[in-house]
Protein backbone atom coordinates (compact mmCIF):
# COMPACT_ATOMS: atom_id res chain seq x y z
CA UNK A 1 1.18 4.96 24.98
CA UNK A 2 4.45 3.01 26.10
CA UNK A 3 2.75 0.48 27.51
CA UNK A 4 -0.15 0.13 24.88
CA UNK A 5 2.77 -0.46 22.26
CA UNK A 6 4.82 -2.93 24.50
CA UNK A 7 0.98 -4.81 24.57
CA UNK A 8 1.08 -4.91 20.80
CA UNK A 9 4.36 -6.00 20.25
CA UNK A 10 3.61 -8.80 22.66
CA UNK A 11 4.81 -11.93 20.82
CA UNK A 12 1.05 -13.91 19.83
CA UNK A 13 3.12 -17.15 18.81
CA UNK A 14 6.34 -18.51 17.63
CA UNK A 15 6.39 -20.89 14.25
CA UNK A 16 9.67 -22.14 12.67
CA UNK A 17 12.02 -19.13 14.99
CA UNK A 18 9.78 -16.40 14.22
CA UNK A 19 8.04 -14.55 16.61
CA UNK A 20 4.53 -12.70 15.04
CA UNK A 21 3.91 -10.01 17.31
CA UNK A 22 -0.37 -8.90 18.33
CA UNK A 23 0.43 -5.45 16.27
CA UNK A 24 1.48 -7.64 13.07
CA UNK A 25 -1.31 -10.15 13.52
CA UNK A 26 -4.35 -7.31 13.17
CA UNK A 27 -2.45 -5.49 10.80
CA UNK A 28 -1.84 -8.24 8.43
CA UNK A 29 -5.76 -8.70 8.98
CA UNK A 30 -7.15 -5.52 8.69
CA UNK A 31 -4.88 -4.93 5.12
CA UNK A 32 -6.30 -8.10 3.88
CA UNK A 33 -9.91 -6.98 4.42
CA UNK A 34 -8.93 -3.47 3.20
CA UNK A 35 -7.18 -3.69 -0.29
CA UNK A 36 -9.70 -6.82 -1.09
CA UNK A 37 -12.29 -4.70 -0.75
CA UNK A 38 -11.06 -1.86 -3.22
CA UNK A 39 -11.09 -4.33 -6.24
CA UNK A 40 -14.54 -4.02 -5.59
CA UNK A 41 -14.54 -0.64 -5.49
CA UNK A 42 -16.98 0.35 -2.16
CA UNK A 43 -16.43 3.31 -0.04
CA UNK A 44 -16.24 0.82 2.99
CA UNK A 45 -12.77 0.36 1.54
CA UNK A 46 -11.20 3.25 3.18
CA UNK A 47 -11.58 2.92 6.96
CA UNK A 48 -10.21 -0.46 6.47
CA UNK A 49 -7.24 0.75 5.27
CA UNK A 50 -6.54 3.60 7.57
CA UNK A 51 -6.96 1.11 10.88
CA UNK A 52 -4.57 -0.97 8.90
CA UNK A 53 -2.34 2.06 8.06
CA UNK A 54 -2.00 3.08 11.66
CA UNK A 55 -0.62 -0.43 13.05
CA UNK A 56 1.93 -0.27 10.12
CA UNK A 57 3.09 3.19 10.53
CA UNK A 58 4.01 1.87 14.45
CA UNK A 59 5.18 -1.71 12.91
CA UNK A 60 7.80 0.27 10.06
CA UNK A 61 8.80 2.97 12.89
CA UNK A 62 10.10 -0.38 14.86
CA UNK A 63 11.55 -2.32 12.51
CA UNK A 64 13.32 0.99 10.85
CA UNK A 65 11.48 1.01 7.38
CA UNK A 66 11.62 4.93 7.55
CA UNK A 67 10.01 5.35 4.36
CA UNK A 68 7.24 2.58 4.77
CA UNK A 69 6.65 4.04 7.97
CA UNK A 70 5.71 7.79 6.91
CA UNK A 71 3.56 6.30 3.84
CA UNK A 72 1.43 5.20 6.29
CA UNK A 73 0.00 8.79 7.15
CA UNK A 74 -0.09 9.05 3.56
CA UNK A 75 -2.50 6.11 3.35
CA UNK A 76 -4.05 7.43 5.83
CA UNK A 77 -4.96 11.07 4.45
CA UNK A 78 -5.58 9.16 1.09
CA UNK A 79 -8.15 7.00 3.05
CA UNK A 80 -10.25 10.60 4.16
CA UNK A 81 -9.67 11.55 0.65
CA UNK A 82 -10.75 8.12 -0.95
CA UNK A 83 -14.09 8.25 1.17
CA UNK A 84 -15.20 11.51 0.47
CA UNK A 85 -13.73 11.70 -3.32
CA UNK A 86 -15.69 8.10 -4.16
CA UNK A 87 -19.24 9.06 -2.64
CA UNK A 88 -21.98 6.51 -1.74
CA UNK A 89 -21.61 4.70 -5.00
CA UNK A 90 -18.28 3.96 -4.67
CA UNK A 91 -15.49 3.57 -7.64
CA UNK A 92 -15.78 4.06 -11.22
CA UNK A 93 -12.85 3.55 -12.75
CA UNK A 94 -11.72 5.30 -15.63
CA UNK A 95 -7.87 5.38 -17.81
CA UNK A 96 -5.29 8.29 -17.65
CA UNK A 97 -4.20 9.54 -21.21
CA UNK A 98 -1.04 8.55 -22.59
CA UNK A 99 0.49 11.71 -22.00
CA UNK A 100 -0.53 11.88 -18.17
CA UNK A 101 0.54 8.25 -18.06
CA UNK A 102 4.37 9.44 -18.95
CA UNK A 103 3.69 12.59 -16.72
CA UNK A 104 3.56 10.18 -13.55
CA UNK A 105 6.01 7.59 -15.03
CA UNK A 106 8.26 10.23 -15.41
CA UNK A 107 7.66 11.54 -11.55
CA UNK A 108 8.14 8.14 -9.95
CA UNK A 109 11.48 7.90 -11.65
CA UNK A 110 13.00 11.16 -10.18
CA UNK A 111 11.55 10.94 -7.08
CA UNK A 112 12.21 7.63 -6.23
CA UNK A 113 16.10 8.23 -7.57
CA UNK A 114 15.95 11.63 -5.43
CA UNK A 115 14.50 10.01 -1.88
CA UNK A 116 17.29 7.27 -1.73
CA UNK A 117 20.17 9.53 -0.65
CA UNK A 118 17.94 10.43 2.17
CA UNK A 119 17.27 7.35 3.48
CA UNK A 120 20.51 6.33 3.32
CA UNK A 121 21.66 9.73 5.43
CA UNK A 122 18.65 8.21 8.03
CA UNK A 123 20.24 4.93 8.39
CA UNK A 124 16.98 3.14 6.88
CA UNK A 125 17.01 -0.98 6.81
CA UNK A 126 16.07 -0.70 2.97
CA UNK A 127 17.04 2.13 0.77
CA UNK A 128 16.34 0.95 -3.03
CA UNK A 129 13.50 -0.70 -2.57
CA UNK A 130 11.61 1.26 0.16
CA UNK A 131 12.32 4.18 -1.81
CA UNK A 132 10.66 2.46 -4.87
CA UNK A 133 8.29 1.34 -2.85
CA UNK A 134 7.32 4.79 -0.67
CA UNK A 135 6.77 6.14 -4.53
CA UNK A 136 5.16 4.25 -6.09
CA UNK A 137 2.65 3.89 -2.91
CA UNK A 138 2.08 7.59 -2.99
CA UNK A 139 1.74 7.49 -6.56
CA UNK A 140 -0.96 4.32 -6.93
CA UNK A 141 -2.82 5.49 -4.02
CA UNK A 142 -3.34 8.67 -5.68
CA UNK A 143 -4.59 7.27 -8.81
CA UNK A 144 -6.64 4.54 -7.21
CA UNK A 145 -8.63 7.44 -5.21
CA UNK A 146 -8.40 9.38 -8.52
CA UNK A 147 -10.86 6.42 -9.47
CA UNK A 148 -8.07 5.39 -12.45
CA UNK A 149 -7.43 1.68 -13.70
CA UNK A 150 -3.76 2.06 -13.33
CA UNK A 151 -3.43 2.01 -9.69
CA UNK A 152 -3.61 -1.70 -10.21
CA UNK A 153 -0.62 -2.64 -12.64
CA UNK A 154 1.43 -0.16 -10.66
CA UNK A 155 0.35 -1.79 -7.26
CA UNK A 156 1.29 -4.75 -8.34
CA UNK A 157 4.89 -3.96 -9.01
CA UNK A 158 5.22 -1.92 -5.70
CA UNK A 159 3.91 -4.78 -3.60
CA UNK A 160 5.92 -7.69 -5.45
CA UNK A 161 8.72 -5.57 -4.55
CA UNK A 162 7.81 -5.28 -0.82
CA UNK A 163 7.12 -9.01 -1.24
CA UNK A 164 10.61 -9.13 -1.63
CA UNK A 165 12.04 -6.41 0.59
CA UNK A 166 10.04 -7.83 3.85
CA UNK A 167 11.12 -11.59 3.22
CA UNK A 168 14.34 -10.30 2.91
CA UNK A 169 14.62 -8.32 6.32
CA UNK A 170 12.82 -11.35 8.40
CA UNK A 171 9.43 -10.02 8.22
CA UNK A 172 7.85 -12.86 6.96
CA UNK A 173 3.86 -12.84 7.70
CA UNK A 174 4.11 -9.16 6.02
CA UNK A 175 6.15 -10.14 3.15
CA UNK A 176 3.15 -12.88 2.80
CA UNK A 177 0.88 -10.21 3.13
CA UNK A 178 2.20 -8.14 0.16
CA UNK A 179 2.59 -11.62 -2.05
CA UNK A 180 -1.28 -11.56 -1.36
CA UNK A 181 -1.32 -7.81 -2.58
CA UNK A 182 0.42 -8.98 -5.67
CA UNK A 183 -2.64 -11.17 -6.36
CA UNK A 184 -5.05 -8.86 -5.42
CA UNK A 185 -3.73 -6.53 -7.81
CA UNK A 186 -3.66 -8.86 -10.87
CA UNK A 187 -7.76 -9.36 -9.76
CA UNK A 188 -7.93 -5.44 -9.64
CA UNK A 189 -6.20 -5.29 -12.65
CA UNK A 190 -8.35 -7.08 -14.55
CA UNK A 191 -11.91 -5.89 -12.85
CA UNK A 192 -10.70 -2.12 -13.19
CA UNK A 193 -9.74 -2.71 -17.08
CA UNK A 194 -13.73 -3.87 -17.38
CA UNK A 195 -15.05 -1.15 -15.58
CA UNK A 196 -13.06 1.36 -17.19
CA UNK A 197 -14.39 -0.23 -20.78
CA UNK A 198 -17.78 0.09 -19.69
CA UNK A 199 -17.26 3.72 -18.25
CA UNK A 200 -15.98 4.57 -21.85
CA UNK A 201 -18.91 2.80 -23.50
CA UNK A 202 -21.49 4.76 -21.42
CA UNK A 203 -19.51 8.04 -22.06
């Protein structure tokens, strides 16, 4: 297992002083193919984004993103859930209440206010915003297997904020990779919002 992850972080080349390691490389890839595919909404979605789940949860643990790291297993049980809880047909997206809305707004705020002091104890490279981020992760990914429209708007604040967090700590290829979430969102965003309309009209 040592010597597997030594393989992986195996520099694949150097541009402009930074060094983008194999392990980076396919899971920069794999992420891409993965949250692309969930604007569409197929069940094909989900394996994609537990391979690319797995080489991130090793990536974080290196790099010290404590929180990123463990979200990773989250994606990863989400990604079982997602594939069973979709079916064959795949999404079909639908809008929380108002009150449920505040119910997880509400959530995210104490959480994410309660799991900083922790990751400060751990000695984390980011506290703020990989405590926002962990959060809000947990909290999207739950909606978007829930099938519900907002996974997207709140996606799209959690990975401009990564954008930002990643560029920030040197990690540049996966801070590009979340500026690319940030535009797959606003695409999500707006194909969910249909879908949902259209799921209400059939209703």
């Amino acid at each position: 297992m040592h010597s597997l992850n030594n393989i992986l972080m195996t520099t694949l080349f150097t541009a402009w002083g930074y060094h983008l390691s194999y392990l980076e490389f396919f899971a920069f890839i794999t992420s891409v193919v993965g949250v692309a595919l969930g604007v569409f909404g197929p069940r094909s979605t989900w394996p994609w984004w537990n391979i690319s789940s797995l080489l991130y949860a090793v990536l974080f643990f290196e790099e010290k993103y404590y929180a990123s790291g463990f979200l990773q297993f989250i994606f990863i049980a989400g990604g079982f859930w997602g594939w069973f809880g979709w079916g064959a047909e795949g999404a079909r997206p639908g809008k929380l209440s108002r009150r449920n809305a505040s119910y997880w707004l509400a959530g995210f705020a104490v959480s994410w206010i309660a799991l900083n002091p922790l990751l400060i104890h751990l000695g984390a490279a980011a506290t703020l915003t990989d405590s926002f981020g962990f959060v809000g992760s947990c909290i999207a990914q739950v909606l978007m297997v829930k099938e519900k429209f907002e996974t997207w708007p709140l996606w799209f604040v959690v990975d401009a904020v990564y954008t930002y967090q990643f560029a920030r700590g040197g990690q540049y290829l996966t801070s590009i990779l979340y500026l690319i979430f940030v535009a797959i969102a606003i695409a999500g965003w707006v194909r969910w919002n249909r879908e949902s309309k259209k799921q209400i009209t059939l209703s």
